[in-house]
C-alpha atoms as a PDB file:
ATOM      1  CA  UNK A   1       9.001 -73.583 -38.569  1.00  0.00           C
ATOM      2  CA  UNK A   2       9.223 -72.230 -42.477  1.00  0.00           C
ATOM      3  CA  UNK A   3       8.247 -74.536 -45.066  1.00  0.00           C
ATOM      4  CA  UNK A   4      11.591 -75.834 -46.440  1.00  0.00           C
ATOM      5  CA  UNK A   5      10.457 -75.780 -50.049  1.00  0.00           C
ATOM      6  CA  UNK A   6       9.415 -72.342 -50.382  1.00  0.00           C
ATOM      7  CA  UNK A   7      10.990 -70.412 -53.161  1.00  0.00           C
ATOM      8  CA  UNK A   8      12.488 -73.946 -53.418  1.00  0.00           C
ATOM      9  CA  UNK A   9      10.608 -76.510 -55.615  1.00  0.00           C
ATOM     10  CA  UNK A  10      13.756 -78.369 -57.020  1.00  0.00           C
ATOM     11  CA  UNK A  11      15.064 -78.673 -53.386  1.00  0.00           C
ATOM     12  CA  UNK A  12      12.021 -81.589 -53.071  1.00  0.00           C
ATOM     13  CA  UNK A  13      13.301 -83.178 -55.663  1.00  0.00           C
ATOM     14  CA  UNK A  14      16.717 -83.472 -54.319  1.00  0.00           C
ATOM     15  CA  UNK A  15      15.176 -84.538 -51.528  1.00  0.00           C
ATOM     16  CA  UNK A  16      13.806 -87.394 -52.937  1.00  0.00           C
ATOM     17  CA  UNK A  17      16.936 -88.132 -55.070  1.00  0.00           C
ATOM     18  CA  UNK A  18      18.819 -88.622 -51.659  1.00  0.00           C
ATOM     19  CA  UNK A  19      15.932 -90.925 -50.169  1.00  0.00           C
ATOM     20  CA  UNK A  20      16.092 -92.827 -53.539  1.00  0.00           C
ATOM     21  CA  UNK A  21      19.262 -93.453 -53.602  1.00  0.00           C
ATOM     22  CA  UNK A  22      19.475 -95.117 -49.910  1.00  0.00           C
ATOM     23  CA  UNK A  23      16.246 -97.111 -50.903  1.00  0.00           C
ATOM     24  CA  UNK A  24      14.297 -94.846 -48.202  1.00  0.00           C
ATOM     25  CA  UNK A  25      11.862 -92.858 -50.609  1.00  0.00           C
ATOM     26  CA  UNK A  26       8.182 -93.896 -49.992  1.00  0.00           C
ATOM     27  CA  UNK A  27       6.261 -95.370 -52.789  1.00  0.00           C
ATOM     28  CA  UNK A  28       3.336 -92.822 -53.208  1.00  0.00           C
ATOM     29  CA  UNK A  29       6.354 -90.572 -53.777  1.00  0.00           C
ATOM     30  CA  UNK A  30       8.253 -92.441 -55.917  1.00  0.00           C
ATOM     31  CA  UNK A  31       4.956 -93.232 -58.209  1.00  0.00           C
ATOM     32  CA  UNK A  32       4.461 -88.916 -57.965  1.00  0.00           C
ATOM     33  CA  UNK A  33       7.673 -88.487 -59.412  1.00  0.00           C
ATOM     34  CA  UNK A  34       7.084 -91.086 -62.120  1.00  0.00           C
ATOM     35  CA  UNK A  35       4.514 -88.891 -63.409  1.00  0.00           C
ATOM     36  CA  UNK A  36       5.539 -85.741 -63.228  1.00  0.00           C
ATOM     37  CA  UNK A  37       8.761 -87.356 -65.175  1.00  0.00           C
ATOM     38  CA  UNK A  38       7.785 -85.856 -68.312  1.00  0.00           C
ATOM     39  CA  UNK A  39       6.916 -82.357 -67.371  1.00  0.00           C
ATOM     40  CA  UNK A  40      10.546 -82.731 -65.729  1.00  0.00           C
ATOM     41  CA  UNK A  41      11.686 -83.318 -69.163  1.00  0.00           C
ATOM     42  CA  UNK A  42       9.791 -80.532 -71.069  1.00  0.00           C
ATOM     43  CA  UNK A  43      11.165 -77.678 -67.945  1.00  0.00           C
ATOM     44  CA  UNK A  44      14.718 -78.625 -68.049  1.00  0.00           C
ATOM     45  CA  UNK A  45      14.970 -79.175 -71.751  1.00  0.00           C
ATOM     46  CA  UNK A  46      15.506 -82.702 -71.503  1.00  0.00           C
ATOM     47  CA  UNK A  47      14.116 -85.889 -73.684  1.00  0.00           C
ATOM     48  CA  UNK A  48      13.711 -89.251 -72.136  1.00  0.00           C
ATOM     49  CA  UNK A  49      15.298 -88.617 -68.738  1.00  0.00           C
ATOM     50  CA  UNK A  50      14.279 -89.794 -65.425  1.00  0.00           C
ATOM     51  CA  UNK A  51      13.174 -88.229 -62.894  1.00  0.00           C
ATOM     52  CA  UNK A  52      16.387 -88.594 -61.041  1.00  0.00           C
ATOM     53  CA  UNK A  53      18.587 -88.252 -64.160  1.00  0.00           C
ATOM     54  CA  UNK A  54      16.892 -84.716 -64.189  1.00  0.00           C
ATOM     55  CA  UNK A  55      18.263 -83.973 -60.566  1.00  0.00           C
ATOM     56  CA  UNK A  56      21.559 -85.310 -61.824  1.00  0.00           C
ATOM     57  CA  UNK A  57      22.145 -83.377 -64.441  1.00  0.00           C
ATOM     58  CA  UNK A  58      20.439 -79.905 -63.086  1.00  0.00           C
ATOM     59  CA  UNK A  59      23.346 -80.304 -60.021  1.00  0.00           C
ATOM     60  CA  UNK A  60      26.301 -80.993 -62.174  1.00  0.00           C
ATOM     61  CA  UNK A  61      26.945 -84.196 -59.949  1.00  0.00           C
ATOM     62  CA  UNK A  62      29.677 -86.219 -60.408  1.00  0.00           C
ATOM     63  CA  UNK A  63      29.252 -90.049 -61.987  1.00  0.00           C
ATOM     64  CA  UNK A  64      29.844 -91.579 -58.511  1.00  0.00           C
ATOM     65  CA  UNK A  65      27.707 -89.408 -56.578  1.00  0.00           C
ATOM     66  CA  UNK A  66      24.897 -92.448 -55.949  1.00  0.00           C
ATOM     67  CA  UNK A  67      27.814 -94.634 -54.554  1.00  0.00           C
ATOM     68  CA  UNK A  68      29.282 -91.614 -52.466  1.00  0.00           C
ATOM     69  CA  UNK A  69      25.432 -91.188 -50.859  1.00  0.00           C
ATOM     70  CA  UNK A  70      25.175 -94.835 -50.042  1.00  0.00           C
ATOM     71  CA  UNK A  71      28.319 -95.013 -48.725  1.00  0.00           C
ATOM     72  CA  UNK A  72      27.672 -92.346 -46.639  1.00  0.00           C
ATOM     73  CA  UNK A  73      24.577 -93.766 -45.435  1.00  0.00           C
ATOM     74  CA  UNK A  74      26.127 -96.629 -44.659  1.00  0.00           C
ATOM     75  CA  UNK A  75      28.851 -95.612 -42.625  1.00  0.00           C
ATOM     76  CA  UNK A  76      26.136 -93.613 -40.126  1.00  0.00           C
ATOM     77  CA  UNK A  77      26.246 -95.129 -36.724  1.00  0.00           C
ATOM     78  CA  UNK A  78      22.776 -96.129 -35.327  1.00  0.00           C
ATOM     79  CA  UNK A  79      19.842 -95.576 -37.637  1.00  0.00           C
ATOM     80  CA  UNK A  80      19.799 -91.899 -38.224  1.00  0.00           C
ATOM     81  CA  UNK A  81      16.514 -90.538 -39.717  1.00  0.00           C
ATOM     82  CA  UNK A  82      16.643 -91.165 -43.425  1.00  0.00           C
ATOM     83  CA  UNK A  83      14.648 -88.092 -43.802  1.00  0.00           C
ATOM     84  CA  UNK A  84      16.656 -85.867 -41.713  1.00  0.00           C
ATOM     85  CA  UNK A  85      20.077 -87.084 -43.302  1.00  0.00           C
ATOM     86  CA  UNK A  86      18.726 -87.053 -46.500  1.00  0.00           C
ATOM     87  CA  UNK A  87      17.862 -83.066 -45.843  1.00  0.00           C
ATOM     88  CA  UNK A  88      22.036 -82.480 -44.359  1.00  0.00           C
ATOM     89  CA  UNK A  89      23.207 -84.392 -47.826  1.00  0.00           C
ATOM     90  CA  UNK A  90      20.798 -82.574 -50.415  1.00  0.00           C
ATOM     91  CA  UNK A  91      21.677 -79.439 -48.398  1.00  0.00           C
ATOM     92  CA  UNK A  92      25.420 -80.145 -49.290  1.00  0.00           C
ATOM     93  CA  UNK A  93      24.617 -81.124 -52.599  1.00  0.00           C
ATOM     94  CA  UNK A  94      22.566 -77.721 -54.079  1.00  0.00           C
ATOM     95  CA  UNK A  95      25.404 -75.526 -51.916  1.00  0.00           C
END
């Protein structure tokens, strides 16, 4: 199997923007992210973002985009993989 994020870094992010927004990302990730918030900032020529107003705004997403994801997560049947669907919907999203 390749490593998904090769060539790739921002695809993590987006990653972890989908898992956020369903309440699925894990903490130790969540507190990463917080950190690395700034350097986020200083890449993408941004001031005082968030981490996942960074993602945002590098995809050109639309305003309802978080309610379209949870929506979407809500409507699976079962309980699909939050890391797998995550993966389909930030594959969708950076297409």
């Amino acid at each position: 199997m390749t490593d998904r994020y090769a060539g790739r870094p921002f695809l993590k992010l987006v990653d972890s923007y989908v898992l956020s927004l369903i309440g699925e990302l894990d903490p130790d990730t969540a507190r990463s992210l917080e950190q690395l918030t700034p350097k986020l900032n200083e890449a993408y020529g941004l001031s005082g973002a968030t981490w996942q107003e960074v993602v945002h705004s590098q995809l050109q997403l639309p305003p309802d985009v978080a309610v379209q994801v949870v929506s979407g997560w809500a409507a699976e049947p079962g309980a699909p993989d939050p890391v797998a669907w995550s993966r389909h919907v930030a594959d969708q999203m950076i297409s």
